[in-house]
Protein backbone atom coordinates (compact mmCIF):
# COMPACT_ATOMS: atom_id res chain seq x y z
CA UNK A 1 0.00 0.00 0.00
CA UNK A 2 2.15 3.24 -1.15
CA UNK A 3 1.13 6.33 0.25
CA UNK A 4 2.82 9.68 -0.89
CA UNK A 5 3.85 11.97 2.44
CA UNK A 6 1.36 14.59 2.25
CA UNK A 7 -1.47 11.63 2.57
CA UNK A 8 0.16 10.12 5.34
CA UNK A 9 0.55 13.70 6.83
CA UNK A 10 -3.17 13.72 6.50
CA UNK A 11 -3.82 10.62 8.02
CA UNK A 12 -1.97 11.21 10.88
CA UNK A 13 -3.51 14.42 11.74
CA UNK A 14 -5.34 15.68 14.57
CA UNK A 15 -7.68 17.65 11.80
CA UNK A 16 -8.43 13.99 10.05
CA UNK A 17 -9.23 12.53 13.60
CA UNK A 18 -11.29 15.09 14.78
CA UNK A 19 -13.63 14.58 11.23
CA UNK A 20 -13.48 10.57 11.55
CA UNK A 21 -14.77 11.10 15.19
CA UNK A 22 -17.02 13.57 15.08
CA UNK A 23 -18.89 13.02 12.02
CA UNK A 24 -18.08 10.63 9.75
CA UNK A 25 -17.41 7.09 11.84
CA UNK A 26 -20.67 7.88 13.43
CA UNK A 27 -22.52 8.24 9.95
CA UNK A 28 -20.75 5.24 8.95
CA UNK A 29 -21.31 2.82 11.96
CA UNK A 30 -25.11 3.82 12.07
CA UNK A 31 -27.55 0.84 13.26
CA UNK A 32 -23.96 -1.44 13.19
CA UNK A 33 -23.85 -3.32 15.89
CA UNK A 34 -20.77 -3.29 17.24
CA UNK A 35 -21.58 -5.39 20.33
CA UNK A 36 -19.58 -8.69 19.83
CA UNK A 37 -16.57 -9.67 18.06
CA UNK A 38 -15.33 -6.78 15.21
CA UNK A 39 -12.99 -7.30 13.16
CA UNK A 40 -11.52 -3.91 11.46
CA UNK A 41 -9.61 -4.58 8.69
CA UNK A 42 -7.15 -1.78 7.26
CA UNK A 43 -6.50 0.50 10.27
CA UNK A 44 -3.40 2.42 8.94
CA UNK A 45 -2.30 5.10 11.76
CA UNK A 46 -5.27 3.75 13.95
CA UNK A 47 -7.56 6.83 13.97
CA UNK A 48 -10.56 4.74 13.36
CA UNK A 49 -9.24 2.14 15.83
CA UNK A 50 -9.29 4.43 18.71
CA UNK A 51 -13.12 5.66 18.07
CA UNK A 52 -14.14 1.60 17.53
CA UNK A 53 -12.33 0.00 20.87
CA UNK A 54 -14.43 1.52 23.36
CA UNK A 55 -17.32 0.74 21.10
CA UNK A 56 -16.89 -2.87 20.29
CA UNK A 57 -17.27 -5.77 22.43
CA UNK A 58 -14.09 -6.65 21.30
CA UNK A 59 -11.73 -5.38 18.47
CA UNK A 60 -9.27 -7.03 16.43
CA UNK A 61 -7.55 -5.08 13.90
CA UNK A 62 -5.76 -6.58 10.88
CA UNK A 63 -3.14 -4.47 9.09
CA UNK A 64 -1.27 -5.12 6.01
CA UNK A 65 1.78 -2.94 6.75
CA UNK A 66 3.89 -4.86 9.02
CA UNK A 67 5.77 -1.16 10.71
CA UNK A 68 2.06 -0.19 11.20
CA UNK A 69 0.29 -3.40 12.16
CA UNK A 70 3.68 -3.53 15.22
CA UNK A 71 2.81 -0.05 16.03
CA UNK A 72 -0.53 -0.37 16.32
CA UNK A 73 -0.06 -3.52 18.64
CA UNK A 74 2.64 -1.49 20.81
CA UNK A 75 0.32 1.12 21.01
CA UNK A 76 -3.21 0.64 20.76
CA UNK A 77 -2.96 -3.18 22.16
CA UNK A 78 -1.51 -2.32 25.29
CA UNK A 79 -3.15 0.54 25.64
CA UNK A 80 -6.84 -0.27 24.67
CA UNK A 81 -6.42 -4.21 24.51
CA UNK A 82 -6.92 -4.67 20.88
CA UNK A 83 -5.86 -7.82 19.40
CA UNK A 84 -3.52 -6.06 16.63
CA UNK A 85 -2.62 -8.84 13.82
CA UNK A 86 -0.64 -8.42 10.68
CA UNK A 87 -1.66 -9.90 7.51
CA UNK A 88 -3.87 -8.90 4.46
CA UNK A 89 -8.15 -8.09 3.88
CA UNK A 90 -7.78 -10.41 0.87
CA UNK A 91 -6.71 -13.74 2.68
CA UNK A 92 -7.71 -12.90 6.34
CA UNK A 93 -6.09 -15.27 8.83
CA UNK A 94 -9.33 -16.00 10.64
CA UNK A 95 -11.50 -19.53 10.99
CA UNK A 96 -15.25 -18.86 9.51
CA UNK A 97 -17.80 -17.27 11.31
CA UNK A 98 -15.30 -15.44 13.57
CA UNK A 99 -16.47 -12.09 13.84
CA UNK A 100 -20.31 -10.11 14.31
CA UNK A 101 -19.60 -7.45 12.31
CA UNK A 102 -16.29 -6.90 9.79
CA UNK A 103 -15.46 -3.07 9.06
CA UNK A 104 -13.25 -1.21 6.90
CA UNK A 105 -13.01 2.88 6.56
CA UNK A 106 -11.05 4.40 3.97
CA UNK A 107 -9.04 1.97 3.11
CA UNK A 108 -10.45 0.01 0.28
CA UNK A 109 -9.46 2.57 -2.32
CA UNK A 110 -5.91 1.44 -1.16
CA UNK A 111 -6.33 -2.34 -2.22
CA UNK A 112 -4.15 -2.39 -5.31
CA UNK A 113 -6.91 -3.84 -7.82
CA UNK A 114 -10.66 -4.74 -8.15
CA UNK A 115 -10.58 -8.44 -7.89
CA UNK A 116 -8.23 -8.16 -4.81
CA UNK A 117 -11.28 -5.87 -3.21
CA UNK A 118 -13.58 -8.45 -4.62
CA UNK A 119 -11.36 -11.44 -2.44
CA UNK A 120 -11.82 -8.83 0.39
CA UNK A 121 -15.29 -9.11 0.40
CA UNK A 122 -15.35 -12.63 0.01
CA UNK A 123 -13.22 -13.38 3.13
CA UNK A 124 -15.43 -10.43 5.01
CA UNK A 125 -18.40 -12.66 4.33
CA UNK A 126 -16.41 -16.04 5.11
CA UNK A 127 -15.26 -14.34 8.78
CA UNK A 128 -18.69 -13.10 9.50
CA UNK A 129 -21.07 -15.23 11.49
CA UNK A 130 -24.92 -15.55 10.02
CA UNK A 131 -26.42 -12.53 10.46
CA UNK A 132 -23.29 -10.12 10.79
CA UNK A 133 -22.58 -7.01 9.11
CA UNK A 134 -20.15 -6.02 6.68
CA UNK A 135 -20.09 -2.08 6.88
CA UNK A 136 -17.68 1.04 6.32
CA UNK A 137 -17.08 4.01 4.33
CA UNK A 138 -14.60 5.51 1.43
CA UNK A 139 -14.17 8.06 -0.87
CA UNK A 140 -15.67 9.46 -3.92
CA UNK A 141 -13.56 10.69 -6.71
CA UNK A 142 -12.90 13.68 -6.99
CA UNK A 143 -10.38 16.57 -7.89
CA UNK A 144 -8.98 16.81 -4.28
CA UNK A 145 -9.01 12.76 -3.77
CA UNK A 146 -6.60 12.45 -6.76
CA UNK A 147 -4.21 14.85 -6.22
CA UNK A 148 -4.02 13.34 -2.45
CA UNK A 149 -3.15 10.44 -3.95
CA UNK A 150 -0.23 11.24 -6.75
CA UNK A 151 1.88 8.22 -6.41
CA UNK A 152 -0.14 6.24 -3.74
CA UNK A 153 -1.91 2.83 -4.73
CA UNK A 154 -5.70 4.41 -5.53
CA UNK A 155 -8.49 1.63 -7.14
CA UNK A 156 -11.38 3.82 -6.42
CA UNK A 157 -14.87 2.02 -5.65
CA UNK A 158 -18.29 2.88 -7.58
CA UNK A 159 -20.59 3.39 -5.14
CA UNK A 160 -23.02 2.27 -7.69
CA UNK A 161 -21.40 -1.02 -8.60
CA UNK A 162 -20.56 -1.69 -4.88
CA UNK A 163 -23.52 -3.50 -3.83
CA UNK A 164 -23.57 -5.83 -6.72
CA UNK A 165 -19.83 -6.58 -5.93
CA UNK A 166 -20.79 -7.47 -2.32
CA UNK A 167 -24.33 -9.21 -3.62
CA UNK A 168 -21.64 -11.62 -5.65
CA UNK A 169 -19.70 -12.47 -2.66
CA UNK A 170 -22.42 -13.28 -1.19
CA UNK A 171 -23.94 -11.26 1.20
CA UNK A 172 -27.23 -10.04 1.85
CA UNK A 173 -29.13 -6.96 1.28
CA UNK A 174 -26.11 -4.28 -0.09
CA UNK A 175 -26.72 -0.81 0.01
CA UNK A 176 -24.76 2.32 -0.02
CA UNK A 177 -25.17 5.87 0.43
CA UNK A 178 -23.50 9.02 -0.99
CA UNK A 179 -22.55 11.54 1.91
CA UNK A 180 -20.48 14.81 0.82
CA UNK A 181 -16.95 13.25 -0.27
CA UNK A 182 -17.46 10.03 0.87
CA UNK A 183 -20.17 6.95 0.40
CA UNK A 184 -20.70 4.45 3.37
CA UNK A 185 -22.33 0.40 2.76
CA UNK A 186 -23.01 -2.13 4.49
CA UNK A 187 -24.66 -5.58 3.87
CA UNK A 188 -24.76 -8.80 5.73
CA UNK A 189 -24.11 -12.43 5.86
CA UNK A 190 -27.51 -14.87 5.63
């Protein structure tokens, strides 16, 4: 997952935390319940990590960047006792029907190509138990989003597309809706 400095500036920033906190993690997790076992994959710095461990019953976090997945786990495990793992959204590390709810937030756009998101989804609906929810959030395209991302990995999502994408690997009920710069979905395992 490349990420140019300026984006990882951003993502590191008390400005960016503030917004995923105040607003747009709420918006996202809406009518999630985030009462059992979550599984969040894609955590980066850990701003979203922070808002979900008091909220979830209990958090694991999978990260594919092994510096960030240890820093997270010296950090954030110790600190707020989430199970920090390394290891990638596309061939999670997890026995079936692990988790009540599986949730990503602005990171999917950062999974090098479509049928790697598509595996993604797959293994989010082979983790989740019946009944569990796959939700989360990412970004539109738009002026601003590319030129935050010159030189990163960037496979933007269609919002529109989406729920057919997570309809074929097989979950129920998809939906998504547009919110400013960003889109949030959700669907869930029958």
């Amino acid at each position: 997952m490349a990420m140019n400095a300026l984006h990882r500036r951003i993502c590191r920033s008390d400005s960016w935390a503030d917004r995923m906190h105040g607003s747009t993690l709420p918006w996202a997790t809406r009518d999630v319940d985030l009462s059992g076992e979550v599984l969040e994959i894609g955590p980066g710095y850990g701003v979203t990590t922070r808002w979900l461990a008091p909220r979830a019953g209990a958090l694991t976090a999978l990260e594919v960047d092994p510096v960030l997945a240890g820093d997270l786990r010296d950090g954030l495990g110790r600190d707020l006792g989430v199970d920090v793992r390394h290891g990638d959204g596309a061939a999670l590390p997890f026995p079936d029907g692990a988790f009540d709810a599986v949730v990503c937030f602005t990171m999917l756009h950062h999974v090098p190509t479509p049928g790697e998101q598509d595996r993604l989804f797959a293994e989010a609906t082979r983790v989740l138990r019946p009944g569990g929810t796959f939700a989360g959030i990412d970004s539109r395209l738009t002026p601003r989003f590319r030129l935050i991302h010159v030189g990163d990995t960037m496979t933007v999502v269609d919002p529109e597309s989406l729920p057919r994408r997570l309809g074929a690997a097989g979950l129920a009920g998809p939906r998504t809706e547009l919110g400013g710069r960003s889109f949030r979905f959700r669907a869930t395992r029958a």
